[in-house]
Structure formats: C-alpha cells, structure tokens
Protein backbone atom coordinates (compact mmCIF):
# COMPACT_ATOMS: atom_id res chain seq x y z
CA UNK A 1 91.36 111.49 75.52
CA UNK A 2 92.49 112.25 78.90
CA UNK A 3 91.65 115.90 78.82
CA UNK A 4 87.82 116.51 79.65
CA UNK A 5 86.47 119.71 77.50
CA UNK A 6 84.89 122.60 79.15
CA UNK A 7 80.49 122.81 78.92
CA UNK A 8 81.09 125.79 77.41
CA UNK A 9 83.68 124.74 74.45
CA UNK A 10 81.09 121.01 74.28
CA UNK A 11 78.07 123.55 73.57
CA UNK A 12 79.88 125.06 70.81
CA UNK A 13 80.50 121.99 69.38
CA UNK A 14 77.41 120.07 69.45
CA UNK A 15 75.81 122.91 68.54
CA UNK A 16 78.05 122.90 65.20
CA UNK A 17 77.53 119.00 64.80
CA UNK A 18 73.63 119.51 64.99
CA UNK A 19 73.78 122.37 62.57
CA UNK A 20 76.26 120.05 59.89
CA UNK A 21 74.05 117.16 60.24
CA UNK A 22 70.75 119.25 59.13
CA UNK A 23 70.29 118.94 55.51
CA UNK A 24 69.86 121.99 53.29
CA UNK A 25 69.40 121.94 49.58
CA UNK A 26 71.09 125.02 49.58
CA UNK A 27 74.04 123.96 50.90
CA UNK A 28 77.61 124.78 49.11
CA UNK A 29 79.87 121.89 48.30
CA UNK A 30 82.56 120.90 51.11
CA UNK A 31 85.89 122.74 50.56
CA UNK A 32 88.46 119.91 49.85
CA UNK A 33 90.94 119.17 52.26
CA UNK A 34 93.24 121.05 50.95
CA UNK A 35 90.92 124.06 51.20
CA UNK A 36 90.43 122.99 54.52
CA UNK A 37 91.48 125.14 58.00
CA UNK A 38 93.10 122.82 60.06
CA UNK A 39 91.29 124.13 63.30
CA UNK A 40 87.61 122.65 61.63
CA UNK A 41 85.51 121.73 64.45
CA UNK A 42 85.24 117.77 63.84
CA UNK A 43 82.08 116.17 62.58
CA UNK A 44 80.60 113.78 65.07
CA UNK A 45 80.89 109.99 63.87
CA UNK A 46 80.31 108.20 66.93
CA UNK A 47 78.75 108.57 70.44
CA UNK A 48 79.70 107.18 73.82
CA UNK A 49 77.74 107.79 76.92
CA UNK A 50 79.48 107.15 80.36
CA UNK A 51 78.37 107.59 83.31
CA UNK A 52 80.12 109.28 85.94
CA UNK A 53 80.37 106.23 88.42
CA UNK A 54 82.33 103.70 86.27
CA UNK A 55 85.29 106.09 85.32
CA UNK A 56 88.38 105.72 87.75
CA UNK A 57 88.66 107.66 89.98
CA UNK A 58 91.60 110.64 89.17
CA UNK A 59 88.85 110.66 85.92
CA UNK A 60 86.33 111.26 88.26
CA UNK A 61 87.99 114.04 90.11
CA UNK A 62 88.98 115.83 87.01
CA UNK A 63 85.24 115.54 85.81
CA UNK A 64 84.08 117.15 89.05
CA UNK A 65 86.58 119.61 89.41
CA UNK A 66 85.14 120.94 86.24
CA UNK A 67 81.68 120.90 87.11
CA UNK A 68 82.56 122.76 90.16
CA UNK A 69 84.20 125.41 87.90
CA UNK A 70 80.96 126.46 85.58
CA UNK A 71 78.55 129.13 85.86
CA UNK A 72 74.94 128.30 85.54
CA UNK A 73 75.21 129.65 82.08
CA UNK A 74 77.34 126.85 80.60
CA UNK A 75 75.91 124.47 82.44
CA UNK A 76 72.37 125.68 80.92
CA UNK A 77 74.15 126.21 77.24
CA UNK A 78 75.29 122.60 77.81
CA UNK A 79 71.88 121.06 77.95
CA UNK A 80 70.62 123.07 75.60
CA UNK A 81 73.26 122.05 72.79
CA UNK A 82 72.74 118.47 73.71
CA UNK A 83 68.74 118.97 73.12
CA UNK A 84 69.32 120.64 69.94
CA UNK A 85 71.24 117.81 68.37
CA UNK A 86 68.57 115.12 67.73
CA UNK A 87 71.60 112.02 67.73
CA UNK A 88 73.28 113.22 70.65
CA UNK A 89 69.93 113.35 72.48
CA UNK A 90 68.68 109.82 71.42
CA UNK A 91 72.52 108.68 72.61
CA UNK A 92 72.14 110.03 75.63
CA UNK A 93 68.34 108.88 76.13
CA UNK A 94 69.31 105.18 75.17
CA UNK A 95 71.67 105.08 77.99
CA UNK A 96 68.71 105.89 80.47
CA UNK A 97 69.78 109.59 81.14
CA UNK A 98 68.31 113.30 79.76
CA UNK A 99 70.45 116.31 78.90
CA UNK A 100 70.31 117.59 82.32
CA UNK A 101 71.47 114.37 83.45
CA UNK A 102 75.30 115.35 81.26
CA UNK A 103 78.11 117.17 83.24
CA UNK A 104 80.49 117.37 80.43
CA UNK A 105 80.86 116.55 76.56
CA UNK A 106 84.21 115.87 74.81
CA UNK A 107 84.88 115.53 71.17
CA UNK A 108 88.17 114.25 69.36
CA UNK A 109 89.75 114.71 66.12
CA UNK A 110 88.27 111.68 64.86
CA UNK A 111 84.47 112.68 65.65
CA UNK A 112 84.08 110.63 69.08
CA UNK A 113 82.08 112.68 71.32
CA UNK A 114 82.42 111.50 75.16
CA UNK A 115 79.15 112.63 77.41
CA UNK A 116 79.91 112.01 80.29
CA UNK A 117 76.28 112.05 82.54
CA UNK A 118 75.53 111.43 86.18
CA UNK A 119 72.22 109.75 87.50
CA UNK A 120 70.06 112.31 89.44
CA UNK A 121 69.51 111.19 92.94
C-alpha cells in the first residue's frame, strides 16, 4: 500500500462505498463474480485512521507532496465524500479528528481504506 491515492480518485470512492452500504429494497441482486468487471471499485471492509505524524518519514513526504498538488476542489470533494459516508465519518471521529482534519484516503483491493488525517494547529 505504498502508493497514496489522489483526493480526487478517494472522493469517488467513498462516495461509491457510502452509496453500496445504503440499503434499498429495490435493489437488483449482485452480478456473480463471474459477471463481475474486474475494475469494480472495492467495497470498504475495514477502516484505519493514521495520522500524519506517526508515518515515516519518505511516507510523509509523499503524503504532502500530494496535498501540495490539489485544487481546492478536491480537497473540498474530499471532505465532502468522507461526510457522506456515515462509517467513514464515525472512523475518522473515533480517532479524535473531523473530515477536514483528512489529507488523503486510500482504498485496496481487499476493502481497507487508509485516511490519512493531520491535527489542525
């Protein structure tokens, strides 16, 4: 998990997460996996929230070298995704932080999502 995803890409994602956790009576079976496109956005499973301070350093640097890279927009499309999915929000809460605390969200194949938050001075 050594590559950090873009706000932008995160939003997307938790966005999708939020949405596929909502129940809806209406709601179509699953596809079997079979059926399945390989490129399916992953389901979130689990949550860790770091904060910024305890990664190592070169993980630090890559963290802030993307923060440095985002418009205002992802940034604000960030926080917003992260308030719209009510289990990503508590995660993040628990830990002592709020959505605009988060400078980047990463999710892997196997439903970890990484937020990665920093402690407003």
């Amino acid at each position: 998990m050594r590559m950090i995803m873009l706000a932008s890409g995160a939003a997307l994602i938790l966005a999708g997460a939020a949405h596929a956790q909502t129940s809806s009576p209406e709601r179509s079976p699953p596809p079997s996996s079979s059926q399945q496109a390989p490129s399916a956005k992953p389901m979130i499973k689990s949550i860790n929230v770091v904060e910024l301070d305890t990664l190592p350093e070169t993980a630090k640097a890559q963290v802030n070298e993307l923060v440095a890279k985002r418009s205002a927009d992802d940034i604000q499309r960030l926080h917003k995704a992260i308030e719209d999915a009510p289990a990503v929000k508590t995660a993040v809460e628990a830990k002592g932080f709020s959505s605009q605390d988060v400078l980047v969200a990463q999710i892997d194949d196997d439903g970890e999502l990484v937020v990665i938050a920093k402690r407003r001075s």
